[in-house]
C-alpha atoms as a PDB file:
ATOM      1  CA  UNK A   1       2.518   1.141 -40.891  1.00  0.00           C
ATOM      2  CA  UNK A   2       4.486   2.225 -37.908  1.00  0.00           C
ATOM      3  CA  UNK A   3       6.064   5.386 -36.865  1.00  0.00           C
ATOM      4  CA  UNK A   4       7.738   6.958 -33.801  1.00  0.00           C
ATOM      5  CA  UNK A   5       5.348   8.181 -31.776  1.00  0.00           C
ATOM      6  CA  UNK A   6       2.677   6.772 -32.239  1.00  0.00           C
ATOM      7  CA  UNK A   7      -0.739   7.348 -30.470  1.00  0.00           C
ATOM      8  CA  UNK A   8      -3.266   5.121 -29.450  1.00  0.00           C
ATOM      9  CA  UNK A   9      -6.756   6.281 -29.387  1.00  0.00           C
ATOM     10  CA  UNK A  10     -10.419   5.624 -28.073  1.00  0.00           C
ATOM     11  CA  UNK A  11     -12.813   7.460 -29.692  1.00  0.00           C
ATOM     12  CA  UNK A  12     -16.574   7.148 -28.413  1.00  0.00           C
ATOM     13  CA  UNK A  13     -19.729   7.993 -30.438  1.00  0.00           C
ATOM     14  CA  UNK A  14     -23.247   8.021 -29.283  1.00  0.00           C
ATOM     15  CA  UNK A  15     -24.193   7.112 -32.932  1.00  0.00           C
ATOM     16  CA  UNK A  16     -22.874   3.868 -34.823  1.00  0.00           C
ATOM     17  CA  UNK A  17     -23.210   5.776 -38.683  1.00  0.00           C
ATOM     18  CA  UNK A  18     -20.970   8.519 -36.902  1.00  0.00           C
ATOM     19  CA  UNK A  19     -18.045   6.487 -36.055  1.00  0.00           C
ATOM     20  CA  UNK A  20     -18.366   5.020 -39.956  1.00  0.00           C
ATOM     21  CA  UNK A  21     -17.772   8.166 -40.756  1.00  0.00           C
ATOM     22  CA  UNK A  22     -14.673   9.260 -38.887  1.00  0.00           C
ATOM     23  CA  UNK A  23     -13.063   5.556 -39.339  1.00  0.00           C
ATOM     24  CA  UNK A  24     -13.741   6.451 -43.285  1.00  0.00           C
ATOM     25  CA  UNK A  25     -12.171   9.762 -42.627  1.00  0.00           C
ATOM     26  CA  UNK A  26      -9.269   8.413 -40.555  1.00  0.00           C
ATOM     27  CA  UNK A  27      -8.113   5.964 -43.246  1.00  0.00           C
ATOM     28  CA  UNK A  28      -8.585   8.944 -46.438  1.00  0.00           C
ATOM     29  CA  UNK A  29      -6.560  11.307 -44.033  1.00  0.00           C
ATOM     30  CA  UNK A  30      -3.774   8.576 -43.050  1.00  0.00           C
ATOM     31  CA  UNK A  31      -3.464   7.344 -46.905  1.00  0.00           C
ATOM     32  CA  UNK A  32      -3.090  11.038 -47.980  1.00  0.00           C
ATOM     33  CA  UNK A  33       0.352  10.776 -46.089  1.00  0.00           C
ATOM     34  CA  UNK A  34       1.414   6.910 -46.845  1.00  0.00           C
ATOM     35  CA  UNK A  35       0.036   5.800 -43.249  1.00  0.00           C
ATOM     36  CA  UNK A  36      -2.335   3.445 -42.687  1.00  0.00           C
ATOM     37  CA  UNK A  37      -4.443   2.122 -39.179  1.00  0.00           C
ATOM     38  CA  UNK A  38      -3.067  -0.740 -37.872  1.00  0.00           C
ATOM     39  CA  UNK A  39      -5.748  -3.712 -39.070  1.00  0.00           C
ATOM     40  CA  UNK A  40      -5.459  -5.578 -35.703  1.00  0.00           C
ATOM     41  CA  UNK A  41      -5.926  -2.773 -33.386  1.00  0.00           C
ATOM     42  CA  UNK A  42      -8.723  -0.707 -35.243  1.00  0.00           C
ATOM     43  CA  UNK A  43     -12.259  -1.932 -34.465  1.00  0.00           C
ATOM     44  CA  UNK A  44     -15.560  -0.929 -34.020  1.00  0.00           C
ATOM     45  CA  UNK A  45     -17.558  -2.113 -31.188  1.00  0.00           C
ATOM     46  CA  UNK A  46     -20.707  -1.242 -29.474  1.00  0.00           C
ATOM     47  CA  UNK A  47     -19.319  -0.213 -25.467  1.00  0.00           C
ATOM     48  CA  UNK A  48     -21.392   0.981 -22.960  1.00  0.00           C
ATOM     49  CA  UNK A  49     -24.733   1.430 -20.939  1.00  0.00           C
ATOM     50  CA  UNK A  50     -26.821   0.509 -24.585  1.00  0.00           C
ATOM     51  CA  UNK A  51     -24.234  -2.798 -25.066  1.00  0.00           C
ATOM     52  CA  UNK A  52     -24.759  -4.079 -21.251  1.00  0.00           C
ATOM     53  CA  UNK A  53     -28.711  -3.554 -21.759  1.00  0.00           C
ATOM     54  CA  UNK A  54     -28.845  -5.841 -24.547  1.00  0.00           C
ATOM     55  CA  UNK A  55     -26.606  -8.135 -22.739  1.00  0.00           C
ATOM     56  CA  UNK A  56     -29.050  -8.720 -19.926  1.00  0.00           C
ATOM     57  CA  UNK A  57     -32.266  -9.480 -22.356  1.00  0.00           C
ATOM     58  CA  UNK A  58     -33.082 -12.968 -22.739  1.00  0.00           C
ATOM     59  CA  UNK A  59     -29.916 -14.595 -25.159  1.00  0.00           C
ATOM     60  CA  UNK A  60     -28.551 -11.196 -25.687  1.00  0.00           C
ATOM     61  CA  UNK A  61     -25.135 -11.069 -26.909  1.00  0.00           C
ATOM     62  CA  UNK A  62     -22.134 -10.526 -23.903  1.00  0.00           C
ATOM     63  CA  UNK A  63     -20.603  -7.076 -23.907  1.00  0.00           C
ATOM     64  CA  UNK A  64     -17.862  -6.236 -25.786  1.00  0.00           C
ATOM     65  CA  UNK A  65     -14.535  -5.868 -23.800  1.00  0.00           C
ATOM     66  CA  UNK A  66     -11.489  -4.041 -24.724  1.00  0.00           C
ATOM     67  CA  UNK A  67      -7.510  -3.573 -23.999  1.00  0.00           C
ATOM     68  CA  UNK A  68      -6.027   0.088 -23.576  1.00  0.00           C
ATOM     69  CA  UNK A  69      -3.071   0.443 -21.442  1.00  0.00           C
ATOM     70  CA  UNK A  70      -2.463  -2.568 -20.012  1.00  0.00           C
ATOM     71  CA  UNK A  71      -6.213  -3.263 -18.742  1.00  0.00           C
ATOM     72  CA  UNK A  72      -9.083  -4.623 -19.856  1.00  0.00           C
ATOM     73  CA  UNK A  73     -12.454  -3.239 -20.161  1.00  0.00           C
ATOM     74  CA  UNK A  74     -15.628  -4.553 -19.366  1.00  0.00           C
ATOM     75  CA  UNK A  75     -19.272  -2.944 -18.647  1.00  0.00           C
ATOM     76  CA  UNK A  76     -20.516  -3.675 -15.516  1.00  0.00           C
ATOM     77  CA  UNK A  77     -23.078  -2.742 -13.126  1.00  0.00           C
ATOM     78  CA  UNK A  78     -22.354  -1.097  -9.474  1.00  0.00           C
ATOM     79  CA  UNK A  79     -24.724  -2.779  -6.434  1.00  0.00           C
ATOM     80  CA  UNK A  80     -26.662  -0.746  -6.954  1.00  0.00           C
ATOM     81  CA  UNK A  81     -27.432  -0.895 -10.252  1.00  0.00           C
ATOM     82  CA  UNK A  82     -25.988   2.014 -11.872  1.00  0.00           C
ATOM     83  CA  UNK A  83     -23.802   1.552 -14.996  1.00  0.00           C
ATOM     84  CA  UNK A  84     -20.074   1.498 -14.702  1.00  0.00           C
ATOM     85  CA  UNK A  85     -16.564   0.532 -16.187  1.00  0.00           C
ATOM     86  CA  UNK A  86     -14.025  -1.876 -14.518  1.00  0.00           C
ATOM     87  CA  UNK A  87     -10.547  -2.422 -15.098  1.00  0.00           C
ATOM     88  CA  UNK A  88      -8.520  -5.964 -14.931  1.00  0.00           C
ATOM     89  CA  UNK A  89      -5.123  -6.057 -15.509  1.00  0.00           C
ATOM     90  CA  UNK A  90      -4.855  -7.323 -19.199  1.00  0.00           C
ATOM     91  CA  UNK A  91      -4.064 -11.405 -18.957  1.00  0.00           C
ATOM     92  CA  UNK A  92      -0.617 -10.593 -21.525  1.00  0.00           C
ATOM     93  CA  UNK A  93       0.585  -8.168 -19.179  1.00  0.00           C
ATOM     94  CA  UNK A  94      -0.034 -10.106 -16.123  1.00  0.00           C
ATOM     95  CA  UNK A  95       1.906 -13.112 -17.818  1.00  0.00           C
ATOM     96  CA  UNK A  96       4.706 -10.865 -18.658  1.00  0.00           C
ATOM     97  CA  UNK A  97       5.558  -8.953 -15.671  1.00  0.00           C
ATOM     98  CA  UNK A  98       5.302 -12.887 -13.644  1.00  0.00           C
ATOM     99  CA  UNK A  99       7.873 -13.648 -16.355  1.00  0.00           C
ATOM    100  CA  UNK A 100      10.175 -10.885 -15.602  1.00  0.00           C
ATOM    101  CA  UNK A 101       9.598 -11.337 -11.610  1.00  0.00           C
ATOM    102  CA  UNK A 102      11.053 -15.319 -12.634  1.00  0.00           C
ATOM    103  CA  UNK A 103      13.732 -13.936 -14.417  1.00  0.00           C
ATOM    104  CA  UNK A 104      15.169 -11.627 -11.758  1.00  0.00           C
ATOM    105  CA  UNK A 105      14.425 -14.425  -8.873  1.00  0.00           C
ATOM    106  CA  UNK A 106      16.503 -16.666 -10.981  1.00  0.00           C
ATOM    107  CA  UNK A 107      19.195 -14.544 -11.452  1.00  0.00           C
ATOM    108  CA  UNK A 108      19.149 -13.088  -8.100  1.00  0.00           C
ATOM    109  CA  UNK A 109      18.251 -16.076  -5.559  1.00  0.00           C
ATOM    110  CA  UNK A 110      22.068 -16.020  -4.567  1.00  0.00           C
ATOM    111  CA  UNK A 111      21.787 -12.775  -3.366  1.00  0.00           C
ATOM    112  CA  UNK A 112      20.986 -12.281   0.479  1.00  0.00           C
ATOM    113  CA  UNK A 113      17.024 -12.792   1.169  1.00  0.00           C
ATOM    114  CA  UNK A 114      17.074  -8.882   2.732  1.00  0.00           C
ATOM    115  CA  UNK A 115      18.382  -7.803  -0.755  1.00  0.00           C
ATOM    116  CA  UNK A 116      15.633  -9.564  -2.266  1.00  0.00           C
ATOM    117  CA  UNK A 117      12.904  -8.999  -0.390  1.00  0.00           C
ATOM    118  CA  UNK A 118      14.114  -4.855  -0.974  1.00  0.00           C
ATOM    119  CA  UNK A 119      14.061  -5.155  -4.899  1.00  0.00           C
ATOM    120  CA  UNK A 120      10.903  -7.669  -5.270  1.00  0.00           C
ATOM    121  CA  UNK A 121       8.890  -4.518  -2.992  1.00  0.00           C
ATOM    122  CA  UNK A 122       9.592  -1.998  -4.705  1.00  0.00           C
ATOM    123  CA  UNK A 123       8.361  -4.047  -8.111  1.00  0.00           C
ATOM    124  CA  UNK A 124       5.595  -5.346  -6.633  1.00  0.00           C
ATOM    125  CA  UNK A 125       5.032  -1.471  -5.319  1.00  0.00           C
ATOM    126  CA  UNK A 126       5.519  -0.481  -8.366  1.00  0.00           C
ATOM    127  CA  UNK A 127       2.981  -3.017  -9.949  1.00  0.00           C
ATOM    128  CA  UNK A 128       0.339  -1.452  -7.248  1.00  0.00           C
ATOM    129  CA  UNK A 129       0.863   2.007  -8.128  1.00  0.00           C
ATOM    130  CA  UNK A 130      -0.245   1.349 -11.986  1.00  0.00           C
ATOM    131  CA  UNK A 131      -2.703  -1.314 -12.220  1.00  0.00           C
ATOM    132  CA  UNK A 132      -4.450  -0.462  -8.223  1.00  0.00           C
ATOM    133  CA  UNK A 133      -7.694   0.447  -9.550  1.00  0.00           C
ATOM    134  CA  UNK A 134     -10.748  -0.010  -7.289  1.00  0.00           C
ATOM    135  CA  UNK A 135     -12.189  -2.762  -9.873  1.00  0.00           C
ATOM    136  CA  UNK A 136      -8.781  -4.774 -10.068  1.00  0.00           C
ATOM    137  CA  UNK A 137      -8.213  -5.490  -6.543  1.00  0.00           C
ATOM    138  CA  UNK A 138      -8.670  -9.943  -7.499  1.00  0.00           C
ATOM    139  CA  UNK A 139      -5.538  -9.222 -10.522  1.00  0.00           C
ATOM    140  CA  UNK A 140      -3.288  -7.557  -7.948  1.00  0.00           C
ATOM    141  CA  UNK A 141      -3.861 -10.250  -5.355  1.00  0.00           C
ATOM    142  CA  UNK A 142      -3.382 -12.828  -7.931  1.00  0.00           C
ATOM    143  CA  UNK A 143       0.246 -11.133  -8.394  1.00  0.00           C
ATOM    144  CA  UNK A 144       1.317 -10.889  -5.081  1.00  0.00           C
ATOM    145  CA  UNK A 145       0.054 -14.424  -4.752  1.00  0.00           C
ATOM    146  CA  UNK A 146       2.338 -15.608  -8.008  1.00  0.00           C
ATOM    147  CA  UNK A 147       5.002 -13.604  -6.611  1.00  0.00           C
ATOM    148  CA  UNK A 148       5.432 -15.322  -3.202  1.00  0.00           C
ATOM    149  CA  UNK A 149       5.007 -18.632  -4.873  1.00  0.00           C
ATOM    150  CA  UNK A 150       8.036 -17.691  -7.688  1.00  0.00           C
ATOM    151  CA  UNK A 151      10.293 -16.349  -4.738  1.00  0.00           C
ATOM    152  CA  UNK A 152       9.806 -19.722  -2.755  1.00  0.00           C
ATOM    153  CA  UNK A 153      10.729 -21.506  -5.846  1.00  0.00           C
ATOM    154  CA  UNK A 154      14.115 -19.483  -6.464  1.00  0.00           C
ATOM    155  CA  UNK A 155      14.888 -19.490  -2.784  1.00  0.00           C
ATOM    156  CA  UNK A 156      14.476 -23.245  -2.658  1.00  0.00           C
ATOM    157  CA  UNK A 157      16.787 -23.623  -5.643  1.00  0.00           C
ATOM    158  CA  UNK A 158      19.615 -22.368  -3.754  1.00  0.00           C
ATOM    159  CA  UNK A 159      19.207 -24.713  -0.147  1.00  0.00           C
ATOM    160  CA  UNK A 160      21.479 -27.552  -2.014  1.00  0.00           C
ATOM    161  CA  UNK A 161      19.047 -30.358  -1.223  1.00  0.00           C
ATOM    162  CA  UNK A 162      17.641 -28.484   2.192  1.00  0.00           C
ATOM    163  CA  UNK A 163      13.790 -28.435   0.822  1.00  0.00           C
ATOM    164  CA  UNK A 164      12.463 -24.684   2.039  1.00  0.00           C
ATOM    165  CA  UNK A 165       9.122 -26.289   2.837  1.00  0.00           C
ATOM    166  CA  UNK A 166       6.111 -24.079   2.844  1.00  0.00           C
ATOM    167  CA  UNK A 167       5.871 -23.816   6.759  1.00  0.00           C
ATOM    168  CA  UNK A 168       9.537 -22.753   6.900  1.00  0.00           C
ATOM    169  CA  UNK A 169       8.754 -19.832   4.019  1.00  0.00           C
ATOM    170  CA  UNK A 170       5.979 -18.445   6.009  1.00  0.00           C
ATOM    171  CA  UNK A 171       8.204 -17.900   8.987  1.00  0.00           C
ATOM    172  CA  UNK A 172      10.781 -16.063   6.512  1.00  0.00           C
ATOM    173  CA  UNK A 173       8.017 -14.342   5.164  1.00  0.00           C
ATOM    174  CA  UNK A 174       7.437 -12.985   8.568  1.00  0.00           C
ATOM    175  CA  UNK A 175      10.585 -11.776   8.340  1.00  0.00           C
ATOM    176  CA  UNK A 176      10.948 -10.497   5.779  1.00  0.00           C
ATOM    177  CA  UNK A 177       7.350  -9.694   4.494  1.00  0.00           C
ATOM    178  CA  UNK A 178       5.973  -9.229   0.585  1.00  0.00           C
ATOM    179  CA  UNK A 179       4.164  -5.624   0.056  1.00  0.00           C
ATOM    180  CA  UNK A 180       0.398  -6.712   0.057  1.00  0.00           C
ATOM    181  CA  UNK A 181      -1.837  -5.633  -2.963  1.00  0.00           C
ATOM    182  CA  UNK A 182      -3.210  -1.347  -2.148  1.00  0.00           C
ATOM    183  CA  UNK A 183      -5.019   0.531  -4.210  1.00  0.00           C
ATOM    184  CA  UNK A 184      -3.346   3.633  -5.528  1.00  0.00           C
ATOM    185  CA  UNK A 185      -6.788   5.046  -7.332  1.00  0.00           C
ATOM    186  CA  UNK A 186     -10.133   4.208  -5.391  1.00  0.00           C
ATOM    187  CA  UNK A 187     -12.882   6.097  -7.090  1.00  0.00           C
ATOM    188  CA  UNK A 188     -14.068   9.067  -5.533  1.00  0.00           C
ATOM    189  CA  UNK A 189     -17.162   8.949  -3.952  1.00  0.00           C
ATOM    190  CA  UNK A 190     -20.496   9.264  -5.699  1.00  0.00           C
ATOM    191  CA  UNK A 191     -18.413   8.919  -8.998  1.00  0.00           C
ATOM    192  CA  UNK A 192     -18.084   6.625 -12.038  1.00  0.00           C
ATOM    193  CA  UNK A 193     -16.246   6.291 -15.074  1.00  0.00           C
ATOM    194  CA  UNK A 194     -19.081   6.334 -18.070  1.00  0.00           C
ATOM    195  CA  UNK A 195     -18.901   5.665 -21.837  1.00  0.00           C
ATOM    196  CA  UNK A 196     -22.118   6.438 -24.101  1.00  0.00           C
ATOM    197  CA  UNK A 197     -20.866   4.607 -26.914  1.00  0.00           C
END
């Protein structure tokens, strides 16, 4: 069932029989007031430095990954060696905010290039601020990269049989340049995000 409001939570556990427990708990609590979890979204998984161990012994099973506000999860290891988190933009929210970039080019490509280039910063900015995690740096170039490629398309839709070659788009590009992928978070130095679940 859904409400207004509604909250979505990660809860960690060092112990497997202890997050039986609360999940049992959760669902007697919830029923007591006609709500329910929702059965798609409510899973237990083993998560963490104990999951990416087992991973790395001979035919051990891959990590679990998981999606929470837009990214994806994934256990990983730093350089040098030490466990960590990273983040990749999650693939459905990648496809979707390329399919509202089309949208707007199509709708917009009559409208002067400076006017354009303006609004497709400040979403492409705006796509930076949120997903510009040190670990995610490949997802936001793949953007920006998927971005110049739909604005060429729309552009070229409006030349009336003038092809805006490649060559011709980099020199507008010059121009009238795309905001590169930036981090907005970088971990701080010395730290990491950890999970002992």
């Amino acid at each position: 069932m859904r409400f207004p409001g509604a909250t979505h939570l990660i809860l960690c556990f060092q112990y497997r029989e202890d997050a039986e427990k609360v999940l049992d708990a959760l669902r007697k609590r919830f029923s007591k007031y006609g709500l329910t979890l929702h059965p798609e979204k409510t899973r237990l998984m083993e998560f963490g430095r104990k999951a990416l161990a087992k991973s790395e012994e001979a035919d051990g099973p891959k990590p679990a990954t998981f999606d929470f506000l837009g990214f994806t999860h994934i256990c990983k290891r730093t350089r040098r060696g030490k466990f960590t988190i990273h983040v990749r933009t999650m693939r459905k929210r990648l496809r979707r905010s390329l399919k509202a970039v089309t949208a707007w080019c199509r709708e917009h490509r009559h409208d002067p290039v400076e006017k354009q280039q303006e609004a497709l910063n400040r979403k492409l900015r705006g796509h930076y601020q949120y997903y510009g995690r040190s670990s995610n740096f490949r997802s936001l170039a793949e953007f920006y990269e998927r971005v110049r490629r739909i604005w060429q398309k729309w552009l070229n839709r409006r030349t009336r049989g003038n092809t805006l070659h490649w060559l011709v788009y980099q020199q507008l590009l010059m121009r009238h340049p795309l905001l590169r992928p930036r981090l907005s978070r970088p971990w701080k130095p010395g730290l990491a995000p950890v999970s002992s679940v």
